[in-house]
PDB file of N, CA and C in Angstrom:
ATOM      1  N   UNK A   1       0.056  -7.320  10.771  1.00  0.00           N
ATOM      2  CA  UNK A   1       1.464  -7.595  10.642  1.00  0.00           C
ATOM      3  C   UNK A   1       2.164  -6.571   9.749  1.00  0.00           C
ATOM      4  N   UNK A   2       1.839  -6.296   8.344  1.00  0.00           N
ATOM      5  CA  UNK A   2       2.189  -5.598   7.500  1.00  0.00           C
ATOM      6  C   UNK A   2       1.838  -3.771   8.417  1.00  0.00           C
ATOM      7  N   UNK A   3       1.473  -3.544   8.835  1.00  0.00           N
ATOM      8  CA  UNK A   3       1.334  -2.289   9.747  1.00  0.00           C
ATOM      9  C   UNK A   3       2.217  -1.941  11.174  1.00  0.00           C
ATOM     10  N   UNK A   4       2.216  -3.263  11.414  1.00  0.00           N
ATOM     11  CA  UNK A   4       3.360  -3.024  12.596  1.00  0.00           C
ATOM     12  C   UNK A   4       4.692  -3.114  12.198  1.00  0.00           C
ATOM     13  N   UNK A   5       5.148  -4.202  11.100  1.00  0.00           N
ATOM     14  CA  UNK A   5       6.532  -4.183  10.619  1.00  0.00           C
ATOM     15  C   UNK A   5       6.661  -2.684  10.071  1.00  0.00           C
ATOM     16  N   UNK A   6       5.838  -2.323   9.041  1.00  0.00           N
ATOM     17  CA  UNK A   6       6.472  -0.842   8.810  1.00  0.00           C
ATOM     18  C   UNK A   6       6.282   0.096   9.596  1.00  0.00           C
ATOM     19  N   UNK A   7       5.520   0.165  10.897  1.00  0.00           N
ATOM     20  CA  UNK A   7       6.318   1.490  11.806  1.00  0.00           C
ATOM     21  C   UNK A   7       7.028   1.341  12.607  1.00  0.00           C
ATOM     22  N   UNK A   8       7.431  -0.581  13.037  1.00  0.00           N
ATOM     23  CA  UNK A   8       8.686  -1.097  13.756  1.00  0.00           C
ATOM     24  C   UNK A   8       9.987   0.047  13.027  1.00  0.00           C
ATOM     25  N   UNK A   9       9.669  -0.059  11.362  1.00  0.00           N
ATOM     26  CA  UNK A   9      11.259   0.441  11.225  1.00  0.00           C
ATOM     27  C   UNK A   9      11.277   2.442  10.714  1.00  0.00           C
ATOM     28  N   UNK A  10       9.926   2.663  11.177  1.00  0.00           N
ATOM     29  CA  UNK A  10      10.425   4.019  11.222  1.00  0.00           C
ATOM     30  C   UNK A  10       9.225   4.480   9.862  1.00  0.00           C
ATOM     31  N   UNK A  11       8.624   3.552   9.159  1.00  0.00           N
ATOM     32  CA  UNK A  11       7.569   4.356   8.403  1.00  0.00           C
ATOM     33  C   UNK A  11       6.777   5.301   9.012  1.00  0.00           C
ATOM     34  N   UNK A  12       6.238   6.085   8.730  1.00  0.00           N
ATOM     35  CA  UNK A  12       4.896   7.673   9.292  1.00  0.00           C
ATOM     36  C   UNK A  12       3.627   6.765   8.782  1.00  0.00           C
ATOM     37  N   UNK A  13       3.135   5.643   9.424  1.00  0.00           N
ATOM     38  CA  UNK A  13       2.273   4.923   8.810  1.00  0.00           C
ATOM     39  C   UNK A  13       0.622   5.600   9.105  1.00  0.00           C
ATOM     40  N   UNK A  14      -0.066   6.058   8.655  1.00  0.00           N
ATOM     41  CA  UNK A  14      -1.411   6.420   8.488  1.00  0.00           C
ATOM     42  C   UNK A  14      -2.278   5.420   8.267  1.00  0.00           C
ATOM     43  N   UNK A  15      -3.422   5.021   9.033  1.00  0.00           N
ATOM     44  CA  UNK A  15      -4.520   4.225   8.748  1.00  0.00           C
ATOM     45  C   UNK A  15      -5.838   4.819   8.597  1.00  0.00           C
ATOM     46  N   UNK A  16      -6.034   4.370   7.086  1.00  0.00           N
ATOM     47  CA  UNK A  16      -7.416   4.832   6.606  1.00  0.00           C
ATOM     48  C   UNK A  16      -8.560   3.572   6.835  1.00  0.00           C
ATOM     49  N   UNK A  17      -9.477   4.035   7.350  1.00  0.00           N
ATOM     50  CA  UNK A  17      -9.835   2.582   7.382  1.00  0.00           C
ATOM     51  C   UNK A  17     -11.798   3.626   7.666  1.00  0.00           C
ATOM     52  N   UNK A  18     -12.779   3.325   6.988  1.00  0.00           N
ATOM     53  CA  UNK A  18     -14.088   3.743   7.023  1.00  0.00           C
ATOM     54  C   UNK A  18     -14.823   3.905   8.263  1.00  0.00           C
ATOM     55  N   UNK A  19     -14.631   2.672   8.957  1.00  0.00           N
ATOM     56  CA  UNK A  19     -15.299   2.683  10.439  1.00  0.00           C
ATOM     57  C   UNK A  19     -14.557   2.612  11.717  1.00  0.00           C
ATOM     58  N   UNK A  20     -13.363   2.636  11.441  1.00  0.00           N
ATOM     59  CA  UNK A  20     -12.256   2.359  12.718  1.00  0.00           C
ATOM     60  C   UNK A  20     -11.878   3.242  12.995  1.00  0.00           C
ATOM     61  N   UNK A  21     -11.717   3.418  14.883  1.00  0.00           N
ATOM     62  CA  UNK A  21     -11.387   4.669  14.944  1.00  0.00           C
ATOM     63  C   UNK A  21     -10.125   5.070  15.255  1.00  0.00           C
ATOM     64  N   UNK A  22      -9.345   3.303  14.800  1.00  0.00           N
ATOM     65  CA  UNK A  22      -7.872   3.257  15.946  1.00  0.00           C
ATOM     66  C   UNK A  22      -7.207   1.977  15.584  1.00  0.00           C
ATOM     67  N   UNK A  23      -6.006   1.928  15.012  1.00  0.00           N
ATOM     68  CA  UNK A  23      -5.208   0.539  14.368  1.00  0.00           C
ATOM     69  C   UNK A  23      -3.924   0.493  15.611  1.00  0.00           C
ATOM     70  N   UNK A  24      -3.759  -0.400  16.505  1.00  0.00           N
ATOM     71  CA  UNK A  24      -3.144  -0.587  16.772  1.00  0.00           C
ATOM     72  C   UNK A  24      -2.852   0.537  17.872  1.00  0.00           C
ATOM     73  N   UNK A  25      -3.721   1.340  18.674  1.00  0.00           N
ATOM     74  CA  UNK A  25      -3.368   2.376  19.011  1.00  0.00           C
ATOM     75  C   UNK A  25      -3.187   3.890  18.371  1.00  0.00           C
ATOM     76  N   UNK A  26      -3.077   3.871  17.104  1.00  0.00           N
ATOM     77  CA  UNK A  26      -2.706   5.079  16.069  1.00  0.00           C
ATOM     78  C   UNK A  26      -4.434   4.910  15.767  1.00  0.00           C
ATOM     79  N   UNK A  27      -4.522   6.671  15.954  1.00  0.00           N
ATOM     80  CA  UNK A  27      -5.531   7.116  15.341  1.00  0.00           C
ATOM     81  C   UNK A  27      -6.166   6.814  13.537  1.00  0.00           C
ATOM     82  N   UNK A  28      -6.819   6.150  13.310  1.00  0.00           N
ATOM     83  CA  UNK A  28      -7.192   5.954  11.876  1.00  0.00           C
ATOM     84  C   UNK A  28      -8.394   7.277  11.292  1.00  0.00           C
ATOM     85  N   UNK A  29      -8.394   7.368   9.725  1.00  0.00           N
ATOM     86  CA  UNK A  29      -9.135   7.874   9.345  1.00  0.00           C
ATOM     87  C   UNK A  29      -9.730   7.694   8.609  1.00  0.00           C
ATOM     88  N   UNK A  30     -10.991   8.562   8.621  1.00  0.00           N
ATOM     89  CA  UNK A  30     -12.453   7.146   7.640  1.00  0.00           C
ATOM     90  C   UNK A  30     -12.160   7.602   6.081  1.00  0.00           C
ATOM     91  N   UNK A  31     -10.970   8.328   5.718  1.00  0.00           N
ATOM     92  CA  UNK A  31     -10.523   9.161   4.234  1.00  0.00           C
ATOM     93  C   UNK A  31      -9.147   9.337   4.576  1.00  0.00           C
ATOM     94  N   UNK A  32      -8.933   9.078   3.225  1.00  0.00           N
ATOM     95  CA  UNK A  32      -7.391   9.879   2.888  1.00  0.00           C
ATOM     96  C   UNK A  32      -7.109  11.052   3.226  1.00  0.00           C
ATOM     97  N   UNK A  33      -8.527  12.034   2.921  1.00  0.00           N
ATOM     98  CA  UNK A  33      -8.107  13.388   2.469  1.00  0.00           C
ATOM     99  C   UNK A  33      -8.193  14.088   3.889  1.00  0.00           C
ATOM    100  N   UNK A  34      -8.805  13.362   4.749  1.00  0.00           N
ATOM    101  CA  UNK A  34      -9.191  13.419   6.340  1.00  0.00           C
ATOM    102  C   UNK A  34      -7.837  13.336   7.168  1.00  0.00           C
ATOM    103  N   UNK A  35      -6.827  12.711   6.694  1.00  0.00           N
ATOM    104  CA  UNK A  35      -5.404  12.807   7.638  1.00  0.00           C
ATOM    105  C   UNK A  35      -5.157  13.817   7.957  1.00  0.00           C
ATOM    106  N   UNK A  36      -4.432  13.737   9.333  1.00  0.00           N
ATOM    107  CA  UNK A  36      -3.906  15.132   9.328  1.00  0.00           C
ATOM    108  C   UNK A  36      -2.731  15.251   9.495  1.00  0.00           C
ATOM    109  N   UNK A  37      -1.630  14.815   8.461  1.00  0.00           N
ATOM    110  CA  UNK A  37      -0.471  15.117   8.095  1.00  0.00           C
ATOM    111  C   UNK A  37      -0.289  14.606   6.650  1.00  0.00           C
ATOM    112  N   UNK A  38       0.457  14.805   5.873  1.00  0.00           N
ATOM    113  CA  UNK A  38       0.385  14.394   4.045  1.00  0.00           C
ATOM    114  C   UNK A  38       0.403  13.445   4.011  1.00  0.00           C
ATOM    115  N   UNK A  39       0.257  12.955   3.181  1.00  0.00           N
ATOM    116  CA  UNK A  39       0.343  10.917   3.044  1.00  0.00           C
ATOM    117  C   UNK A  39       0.756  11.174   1.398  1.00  0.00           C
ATOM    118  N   UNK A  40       1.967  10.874   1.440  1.00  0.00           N
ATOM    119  CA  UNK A  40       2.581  10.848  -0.237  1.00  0.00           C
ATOM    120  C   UNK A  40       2.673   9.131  -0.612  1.00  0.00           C
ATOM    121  N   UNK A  41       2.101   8.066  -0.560  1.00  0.00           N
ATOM    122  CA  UNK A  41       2.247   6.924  -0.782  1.00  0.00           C
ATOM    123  C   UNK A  41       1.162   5.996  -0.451  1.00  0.00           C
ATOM    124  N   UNK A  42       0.538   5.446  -0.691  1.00  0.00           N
ATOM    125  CA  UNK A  42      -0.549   4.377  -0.389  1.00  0.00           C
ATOM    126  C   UNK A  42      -0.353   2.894  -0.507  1.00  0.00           C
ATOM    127  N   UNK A  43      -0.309   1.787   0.582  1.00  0.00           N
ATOM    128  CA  UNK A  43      -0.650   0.467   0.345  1.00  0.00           C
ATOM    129  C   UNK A  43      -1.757   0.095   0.422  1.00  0.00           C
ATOM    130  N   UNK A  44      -2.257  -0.273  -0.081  1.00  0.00           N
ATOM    131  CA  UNK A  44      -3.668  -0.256  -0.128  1.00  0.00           C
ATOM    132  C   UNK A  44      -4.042  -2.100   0.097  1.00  0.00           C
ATOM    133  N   UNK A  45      -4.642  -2.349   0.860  1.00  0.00           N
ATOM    134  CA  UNK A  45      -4.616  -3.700   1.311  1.00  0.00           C
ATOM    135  C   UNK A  45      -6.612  -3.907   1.783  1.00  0.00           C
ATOM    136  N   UNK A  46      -7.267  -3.817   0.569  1.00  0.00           N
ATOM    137  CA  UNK A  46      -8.627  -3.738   0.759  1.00  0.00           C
ATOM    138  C   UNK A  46      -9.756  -4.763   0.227  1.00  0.00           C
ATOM    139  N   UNK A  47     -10.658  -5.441   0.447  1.00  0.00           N
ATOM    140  CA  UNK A  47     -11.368  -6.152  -0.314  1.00  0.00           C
ATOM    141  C   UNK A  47     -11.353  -5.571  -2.083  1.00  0.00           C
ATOM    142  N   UNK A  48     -11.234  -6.849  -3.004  1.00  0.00           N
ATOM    143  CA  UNK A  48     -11.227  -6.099  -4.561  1.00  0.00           C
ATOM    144  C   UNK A  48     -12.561  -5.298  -4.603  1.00  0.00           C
ATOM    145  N   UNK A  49     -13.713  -5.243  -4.127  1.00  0.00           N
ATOM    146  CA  UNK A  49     -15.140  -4.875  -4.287  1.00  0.00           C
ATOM    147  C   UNK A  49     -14.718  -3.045  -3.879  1.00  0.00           C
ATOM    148  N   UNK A  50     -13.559  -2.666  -2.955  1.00  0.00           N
ATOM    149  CA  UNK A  50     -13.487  -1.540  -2.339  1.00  0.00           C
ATOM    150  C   UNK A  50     -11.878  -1.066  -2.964  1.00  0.00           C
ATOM    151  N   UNK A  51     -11.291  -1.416  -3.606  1.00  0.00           N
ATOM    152  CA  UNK A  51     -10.565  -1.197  -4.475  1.00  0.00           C
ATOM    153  C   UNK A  51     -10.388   0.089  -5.117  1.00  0.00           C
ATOM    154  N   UNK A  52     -11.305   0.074  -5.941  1.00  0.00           N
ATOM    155  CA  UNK A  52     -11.189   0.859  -7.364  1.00  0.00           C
ATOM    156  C   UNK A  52     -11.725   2.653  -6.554  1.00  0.00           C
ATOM    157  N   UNK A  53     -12.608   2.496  -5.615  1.00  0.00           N
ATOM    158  CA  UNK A  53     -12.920   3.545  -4.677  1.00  0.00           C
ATOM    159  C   UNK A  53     -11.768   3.939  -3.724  1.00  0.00           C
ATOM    160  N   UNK A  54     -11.307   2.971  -3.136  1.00  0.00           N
ATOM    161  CA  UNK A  54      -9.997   3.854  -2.403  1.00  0.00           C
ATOM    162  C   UNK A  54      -9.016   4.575  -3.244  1.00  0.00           C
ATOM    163  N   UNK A  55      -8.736   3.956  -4.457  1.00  0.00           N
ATOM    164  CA  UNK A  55      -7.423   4.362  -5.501  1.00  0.00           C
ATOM    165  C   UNK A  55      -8.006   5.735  -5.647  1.00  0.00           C
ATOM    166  N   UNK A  56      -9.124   6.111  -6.337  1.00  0.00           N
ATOM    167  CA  UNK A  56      -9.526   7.254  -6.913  1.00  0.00           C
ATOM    168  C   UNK A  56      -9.357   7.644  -5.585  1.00  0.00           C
ATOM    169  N   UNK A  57      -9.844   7.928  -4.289  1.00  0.00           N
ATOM    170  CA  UNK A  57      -9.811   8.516  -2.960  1.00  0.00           C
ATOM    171  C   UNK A  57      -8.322   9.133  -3.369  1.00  0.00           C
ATOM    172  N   UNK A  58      -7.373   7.858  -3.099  1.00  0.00           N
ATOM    173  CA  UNK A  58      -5.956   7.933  -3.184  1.00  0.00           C
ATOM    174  C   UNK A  58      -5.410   9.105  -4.302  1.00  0.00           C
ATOM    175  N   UNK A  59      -5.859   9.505  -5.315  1.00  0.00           N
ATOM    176  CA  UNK A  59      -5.448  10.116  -6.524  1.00  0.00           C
ATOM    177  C   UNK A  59      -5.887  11.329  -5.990  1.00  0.00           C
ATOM    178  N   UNK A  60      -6.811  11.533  -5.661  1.00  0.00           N
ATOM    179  CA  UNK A  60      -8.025  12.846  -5.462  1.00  0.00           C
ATOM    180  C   UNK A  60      -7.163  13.641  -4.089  1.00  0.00           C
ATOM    181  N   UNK A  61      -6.880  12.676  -3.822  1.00  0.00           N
ATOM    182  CA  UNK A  61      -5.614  13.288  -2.391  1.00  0.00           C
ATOM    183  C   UNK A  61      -4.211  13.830  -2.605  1.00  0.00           C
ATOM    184  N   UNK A  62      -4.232  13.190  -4.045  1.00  0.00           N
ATOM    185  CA  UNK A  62      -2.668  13.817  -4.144  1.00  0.00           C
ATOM    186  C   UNK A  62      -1.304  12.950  -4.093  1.00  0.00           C
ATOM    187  N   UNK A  63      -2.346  11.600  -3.578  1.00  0.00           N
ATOM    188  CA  UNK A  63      -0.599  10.488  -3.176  1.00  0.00           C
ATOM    189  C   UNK A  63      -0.365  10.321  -5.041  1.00  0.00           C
ATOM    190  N   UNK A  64       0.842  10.036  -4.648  1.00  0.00           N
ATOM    191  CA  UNK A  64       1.983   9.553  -6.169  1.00  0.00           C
ATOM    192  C   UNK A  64       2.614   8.373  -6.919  1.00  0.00           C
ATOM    193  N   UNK A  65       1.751   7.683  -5.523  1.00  0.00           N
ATOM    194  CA  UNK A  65       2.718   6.321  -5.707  1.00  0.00           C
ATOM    195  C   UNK A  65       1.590   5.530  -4.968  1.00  0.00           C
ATOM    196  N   UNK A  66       1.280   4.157  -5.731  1.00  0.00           N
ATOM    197  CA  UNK A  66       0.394   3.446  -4.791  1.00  0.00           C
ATOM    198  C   UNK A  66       1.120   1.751  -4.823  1.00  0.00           C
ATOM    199  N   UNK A  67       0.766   0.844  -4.032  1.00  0.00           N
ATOM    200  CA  UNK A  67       0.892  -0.165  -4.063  1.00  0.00           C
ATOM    201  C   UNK A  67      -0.683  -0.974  -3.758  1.00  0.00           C
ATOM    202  N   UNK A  68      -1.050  -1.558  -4.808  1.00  0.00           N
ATOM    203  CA  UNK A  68      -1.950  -2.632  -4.539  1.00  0.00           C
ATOM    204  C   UNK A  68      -1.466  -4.169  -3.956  1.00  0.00           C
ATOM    205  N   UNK A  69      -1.968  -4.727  -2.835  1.00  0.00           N
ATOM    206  CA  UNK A  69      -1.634  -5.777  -2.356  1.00  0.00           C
ATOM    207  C   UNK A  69      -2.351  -6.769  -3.092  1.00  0.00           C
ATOM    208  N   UNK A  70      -3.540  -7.131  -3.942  1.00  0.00           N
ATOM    209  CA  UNK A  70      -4.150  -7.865  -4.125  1.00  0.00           C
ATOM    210  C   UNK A  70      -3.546  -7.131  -6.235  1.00  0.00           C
ATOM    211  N   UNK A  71      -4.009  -7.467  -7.247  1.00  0.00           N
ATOM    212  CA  UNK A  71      -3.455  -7.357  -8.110  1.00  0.00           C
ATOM    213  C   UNK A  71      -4.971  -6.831  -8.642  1.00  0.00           C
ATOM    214  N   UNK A  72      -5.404  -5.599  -9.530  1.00  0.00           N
ATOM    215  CA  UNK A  72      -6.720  -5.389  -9.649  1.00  0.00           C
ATOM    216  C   UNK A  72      -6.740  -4.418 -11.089  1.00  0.00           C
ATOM    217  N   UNK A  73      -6.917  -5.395 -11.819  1.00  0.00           N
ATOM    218  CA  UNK A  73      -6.952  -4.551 -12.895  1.00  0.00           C
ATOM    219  C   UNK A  73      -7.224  -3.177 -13.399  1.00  0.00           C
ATOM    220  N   UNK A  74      -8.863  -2.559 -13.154  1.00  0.00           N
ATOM    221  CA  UNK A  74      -9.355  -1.908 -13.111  1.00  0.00           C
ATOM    222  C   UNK A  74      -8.238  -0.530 -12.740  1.00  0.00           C
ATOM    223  N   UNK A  75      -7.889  -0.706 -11.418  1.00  0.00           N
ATOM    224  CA  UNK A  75      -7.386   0.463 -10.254  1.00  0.00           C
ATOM    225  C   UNK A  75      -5.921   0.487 -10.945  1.00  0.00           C
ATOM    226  N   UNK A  76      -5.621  -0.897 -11.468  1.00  0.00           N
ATOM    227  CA  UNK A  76      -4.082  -0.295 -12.129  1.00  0.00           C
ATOM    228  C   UNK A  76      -3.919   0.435 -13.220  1.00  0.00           C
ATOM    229  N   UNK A  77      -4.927   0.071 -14.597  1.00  0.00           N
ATOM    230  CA  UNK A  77      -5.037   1.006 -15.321  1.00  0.00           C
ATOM    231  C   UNK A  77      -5.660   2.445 -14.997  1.00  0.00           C
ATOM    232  N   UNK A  78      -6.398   2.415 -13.982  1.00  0.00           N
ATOM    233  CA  UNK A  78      -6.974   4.145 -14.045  1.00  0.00           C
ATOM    234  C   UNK A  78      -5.297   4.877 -13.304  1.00  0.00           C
ATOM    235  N   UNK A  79      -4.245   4.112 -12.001  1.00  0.00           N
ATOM    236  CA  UNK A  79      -3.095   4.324 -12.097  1.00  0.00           C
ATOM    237  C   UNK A  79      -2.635   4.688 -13.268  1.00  0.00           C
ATOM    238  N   UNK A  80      -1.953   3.979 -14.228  1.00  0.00           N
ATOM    239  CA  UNK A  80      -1.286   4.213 -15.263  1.00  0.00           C
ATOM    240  C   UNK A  80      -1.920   5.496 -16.087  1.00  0.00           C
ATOM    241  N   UNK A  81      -3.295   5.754 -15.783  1.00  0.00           N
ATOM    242  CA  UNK A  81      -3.875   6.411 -16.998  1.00  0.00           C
ATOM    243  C   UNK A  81      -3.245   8.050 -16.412  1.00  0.00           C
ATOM    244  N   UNK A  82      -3.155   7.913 -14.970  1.00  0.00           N
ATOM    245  CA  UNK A  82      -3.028   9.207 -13.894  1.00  0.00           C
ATOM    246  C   UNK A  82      -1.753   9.710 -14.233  1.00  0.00           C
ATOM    247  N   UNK A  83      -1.097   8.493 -14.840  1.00  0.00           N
ATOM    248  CA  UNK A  83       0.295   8.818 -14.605  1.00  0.00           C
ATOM    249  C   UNK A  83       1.302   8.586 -12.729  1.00  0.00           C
ATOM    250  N   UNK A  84       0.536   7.153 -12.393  1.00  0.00           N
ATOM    251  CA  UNK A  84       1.195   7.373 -10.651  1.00  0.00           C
ATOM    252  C   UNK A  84       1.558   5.976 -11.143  1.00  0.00           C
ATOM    253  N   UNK A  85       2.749   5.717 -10.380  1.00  0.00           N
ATOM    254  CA  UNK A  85       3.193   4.624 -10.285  1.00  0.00           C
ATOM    255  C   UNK A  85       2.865   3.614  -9.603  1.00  0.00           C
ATOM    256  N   UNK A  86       2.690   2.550 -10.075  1.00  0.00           N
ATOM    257  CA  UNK A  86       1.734   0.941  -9.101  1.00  0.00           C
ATOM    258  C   UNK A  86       2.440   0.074  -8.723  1.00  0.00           C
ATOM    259  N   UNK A  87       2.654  -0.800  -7.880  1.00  0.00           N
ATOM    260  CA  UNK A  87       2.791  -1.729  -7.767  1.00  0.00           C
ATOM    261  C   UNK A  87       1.830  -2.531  -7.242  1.00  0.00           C
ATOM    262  N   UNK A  88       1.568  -3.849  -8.047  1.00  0.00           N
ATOM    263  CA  UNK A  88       0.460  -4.589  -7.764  1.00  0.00           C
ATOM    264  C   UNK A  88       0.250  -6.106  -8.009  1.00  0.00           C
ATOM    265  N   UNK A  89       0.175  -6.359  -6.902  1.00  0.00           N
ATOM    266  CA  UNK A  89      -0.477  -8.165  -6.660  1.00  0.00           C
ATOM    267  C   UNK A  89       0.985  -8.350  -5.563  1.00  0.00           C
ATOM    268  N   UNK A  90       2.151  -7.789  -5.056  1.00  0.00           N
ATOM    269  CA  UNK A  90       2.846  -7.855  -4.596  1.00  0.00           C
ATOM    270  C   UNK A  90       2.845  -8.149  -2.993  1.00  0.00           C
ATOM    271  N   UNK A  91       3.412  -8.830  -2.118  1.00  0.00           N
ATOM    272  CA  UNK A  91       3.590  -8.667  -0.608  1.00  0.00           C
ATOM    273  C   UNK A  91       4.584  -7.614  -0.683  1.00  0.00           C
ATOM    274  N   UNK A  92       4.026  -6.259   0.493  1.00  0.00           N
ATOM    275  CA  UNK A  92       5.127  -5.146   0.783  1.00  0.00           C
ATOM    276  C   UNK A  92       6.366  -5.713   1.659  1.00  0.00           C
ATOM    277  N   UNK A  93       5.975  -6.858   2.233  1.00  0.00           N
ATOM    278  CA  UNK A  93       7.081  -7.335   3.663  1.00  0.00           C
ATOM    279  C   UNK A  93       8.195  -8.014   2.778  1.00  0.00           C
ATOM    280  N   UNK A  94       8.405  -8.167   1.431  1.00  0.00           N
ATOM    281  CA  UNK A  94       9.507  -8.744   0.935  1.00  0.00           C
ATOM    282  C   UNK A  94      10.627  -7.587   0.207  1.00  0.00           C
ATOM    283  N   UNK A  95       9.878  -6.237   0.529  1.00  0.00           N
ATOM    284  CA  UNK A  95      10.880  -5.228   0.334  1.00  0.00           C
ATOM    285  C   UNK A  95      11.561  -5.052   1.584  1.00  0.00           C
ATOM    286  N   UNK A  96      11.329  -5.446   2.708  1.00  0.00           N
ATOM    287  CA  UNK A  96      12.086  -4.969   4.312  1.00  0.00           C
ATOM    288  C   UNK A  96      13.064  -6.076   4.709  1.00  0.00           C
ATOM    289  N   UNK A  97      14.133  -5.554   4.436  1.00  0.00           N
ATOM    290  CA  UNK A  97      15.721  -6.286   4.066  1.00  0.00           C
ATOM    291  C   UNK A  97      15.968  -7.042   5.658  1.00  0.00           C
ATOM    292  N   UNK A  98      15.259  -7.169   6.810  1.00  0.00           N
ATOM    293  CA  UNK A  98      15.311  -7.622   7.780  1.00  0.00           C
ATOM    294  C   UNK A  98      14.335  -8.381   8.914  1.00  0.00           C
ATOM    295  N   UNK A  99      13.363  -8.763   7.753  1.00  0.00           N
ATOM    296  CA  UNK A  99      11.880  -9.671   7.432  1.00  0.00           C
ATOM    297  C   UNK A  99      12.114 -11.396   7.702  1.00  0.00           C
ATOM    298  N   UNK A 100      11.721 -11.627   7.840  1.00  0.00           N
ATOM    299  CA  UNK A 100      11.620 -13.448   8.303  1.00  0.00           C
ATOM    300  C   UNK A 100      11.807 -13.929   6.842  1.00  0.00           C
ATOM    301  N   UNK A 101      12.925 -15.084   6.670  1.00  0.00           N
ATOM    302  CA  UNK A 101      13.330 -15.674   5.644  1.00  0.00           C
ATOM    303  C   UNK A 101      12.048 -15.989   4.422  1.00  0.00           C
ATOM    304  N   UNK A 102      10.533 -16.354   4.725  1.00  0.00           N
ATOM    305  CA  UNK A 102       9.595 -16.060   3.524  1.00  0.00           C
ATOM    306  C   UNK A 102       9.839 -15.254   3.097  1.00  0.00           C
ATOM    307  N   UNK A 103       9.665 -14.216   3.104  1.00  0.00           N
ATOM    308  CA  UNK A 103       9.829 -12.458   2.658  1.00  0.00           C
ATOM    309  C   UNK A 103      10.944 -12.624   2.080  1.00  0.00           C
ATOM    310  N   UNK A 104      11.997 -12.889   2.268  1.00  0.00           N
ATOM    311  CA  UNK A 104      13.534 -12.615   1.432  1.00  0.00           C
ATOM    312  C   UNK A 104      13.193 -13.381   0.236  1.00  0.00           C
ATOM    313  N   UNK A 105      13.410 -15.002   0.508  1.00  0.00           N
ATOM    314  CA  UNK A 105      13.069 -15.652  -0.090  1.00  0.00           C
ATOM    315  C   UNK A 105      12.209 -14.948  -1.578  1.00  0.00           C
ATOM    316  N   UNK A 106      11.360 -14.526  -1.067  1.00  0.00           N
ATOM    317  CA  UNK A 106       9.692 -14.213  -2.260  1.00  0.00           C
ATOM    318  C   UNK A 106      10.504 -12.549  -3.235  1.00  0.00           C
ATOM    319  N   UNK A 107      11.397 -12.224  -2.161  1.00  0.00           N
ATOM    320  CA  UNK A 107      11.957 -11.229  -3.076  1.00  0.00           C
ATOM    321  C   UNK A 107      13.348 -11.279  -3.730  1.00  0.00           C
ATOM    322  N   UNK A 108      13.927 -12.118  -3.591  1.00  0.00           N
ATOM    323  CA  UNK A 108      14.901 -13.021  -4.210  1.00  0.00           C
ATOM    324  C   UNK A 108      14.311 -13.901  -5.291  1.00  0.00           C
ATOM    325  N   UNK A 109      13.517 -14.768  -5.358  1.00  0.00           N
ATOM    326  CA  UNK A 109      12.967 -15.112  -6.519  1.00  0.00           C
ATOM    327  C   UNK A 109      12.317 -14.248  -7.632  1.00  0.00           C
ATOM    328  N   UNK A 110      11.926 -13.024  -7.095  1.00  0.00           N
ATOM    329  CA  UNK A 110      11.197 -12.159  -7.924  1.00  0.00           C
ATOM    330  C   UNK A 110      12.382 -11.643  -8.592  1.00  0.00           C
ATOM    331  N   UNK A 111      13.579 -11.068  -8.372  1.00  0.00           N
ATOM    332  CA  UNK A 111      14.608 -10.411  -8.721  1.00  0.00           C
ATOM    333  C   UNK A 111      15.534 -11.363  -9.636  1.00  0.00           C
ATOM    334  N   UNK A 112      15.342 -13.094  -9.209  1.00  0.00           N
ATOM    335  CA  UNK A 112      15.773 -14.138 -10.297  1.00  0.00           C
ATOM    336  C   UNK A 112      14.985 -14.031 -11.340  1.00  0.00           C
ATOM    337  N   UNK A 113      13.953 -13.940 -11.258  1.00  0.00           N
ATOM    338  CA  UNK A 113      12.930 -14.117 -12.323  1.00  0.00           C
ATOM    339  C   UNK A 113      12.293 -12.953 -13.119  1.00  0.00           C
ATOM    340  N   UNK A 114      13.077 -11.594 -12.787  1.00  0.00           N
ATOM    341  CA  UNK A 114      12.798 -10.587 -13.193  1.00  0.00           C
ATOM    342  C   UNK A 114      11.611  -9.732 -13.281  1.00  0.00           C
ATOM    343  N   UNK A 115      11.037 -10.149 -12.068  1.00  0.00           N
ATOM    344  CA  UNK A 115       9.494  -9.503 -12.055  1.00  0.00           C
ATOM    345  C   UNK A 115       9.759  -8.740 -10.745  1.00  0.00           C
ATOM    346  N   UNK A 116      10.795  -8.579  -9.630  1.00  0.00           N
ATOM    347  CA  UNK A 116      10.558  -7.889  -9.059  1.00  0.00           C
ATOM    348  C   UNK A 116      10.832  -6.180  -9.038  1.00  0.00           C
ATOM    349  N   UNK A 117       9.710  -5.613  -8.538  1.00  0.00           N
ATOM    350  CA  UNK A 117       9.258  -4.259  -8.997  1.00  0.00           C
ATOM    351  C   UNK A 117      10.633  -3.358  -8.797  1.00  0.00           C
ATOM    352  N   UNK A 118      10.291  -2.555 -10.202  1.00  0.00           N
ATOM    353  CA  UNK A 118      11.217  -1.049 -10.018  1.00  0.00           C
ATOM    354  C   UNK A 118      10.949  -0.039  -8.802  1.00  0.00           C
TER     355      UNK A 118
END
């Protein structure tokens, strides 16, 4: 879901994925550094056990900006330590201003409650 809504609206979405050879039709790759066009941004949506290995992947590649879907300590501080910006423990579908009323909802409360991300 989170893969098809963002290239419904026009994201350059890249799938890294170890053993797959194909998300949805779009070619995937078993590495970051393996794409073959830049990837300046990462959501990273992975078991916590495979986590802390994709981020460093992610850094070692050059992206600048990551989002963790699951919230992971470890991978956010070695973030912060890099100097890349995180966002983490977050759903990405409550940033897409034309998302099914959950999603608004979850990012409307975050923005009442002052936790939703810079």
């Amino acid at each position: 879901m989170v893969f098809q809504a963002f290239q419904e609206r026009g994201f350059a979405v890249v799938p890294i994925h170890p053993t797959q050879k194909e998300v949805e039709g779009v070619r995937c790759f078993a590495k970051v550094q393996e794409a073959d066009r830049p990837v300046t941004a990462a959501l990273i949506l992975t078991a916590p056990a495979l986590t802390d290995s994709v981020v460093r992947d992610c850094v070692e590649a050059g992206i600048g900006h990551i989002w963790l879907r699951r919230s992971h300590e470890t991978a956010e501080e070695f973030c912060r330590k890099k100097g890349i910006p995180v966002v983490s423990g977050e759903c990405p579908l409550m940033f897409l201003s034309d998302m099914q009323w959950p999603h608004r909802l979850h990012g409307w409360v975050n923005r009442l409650v002052g936790t939703y991300p810079a």
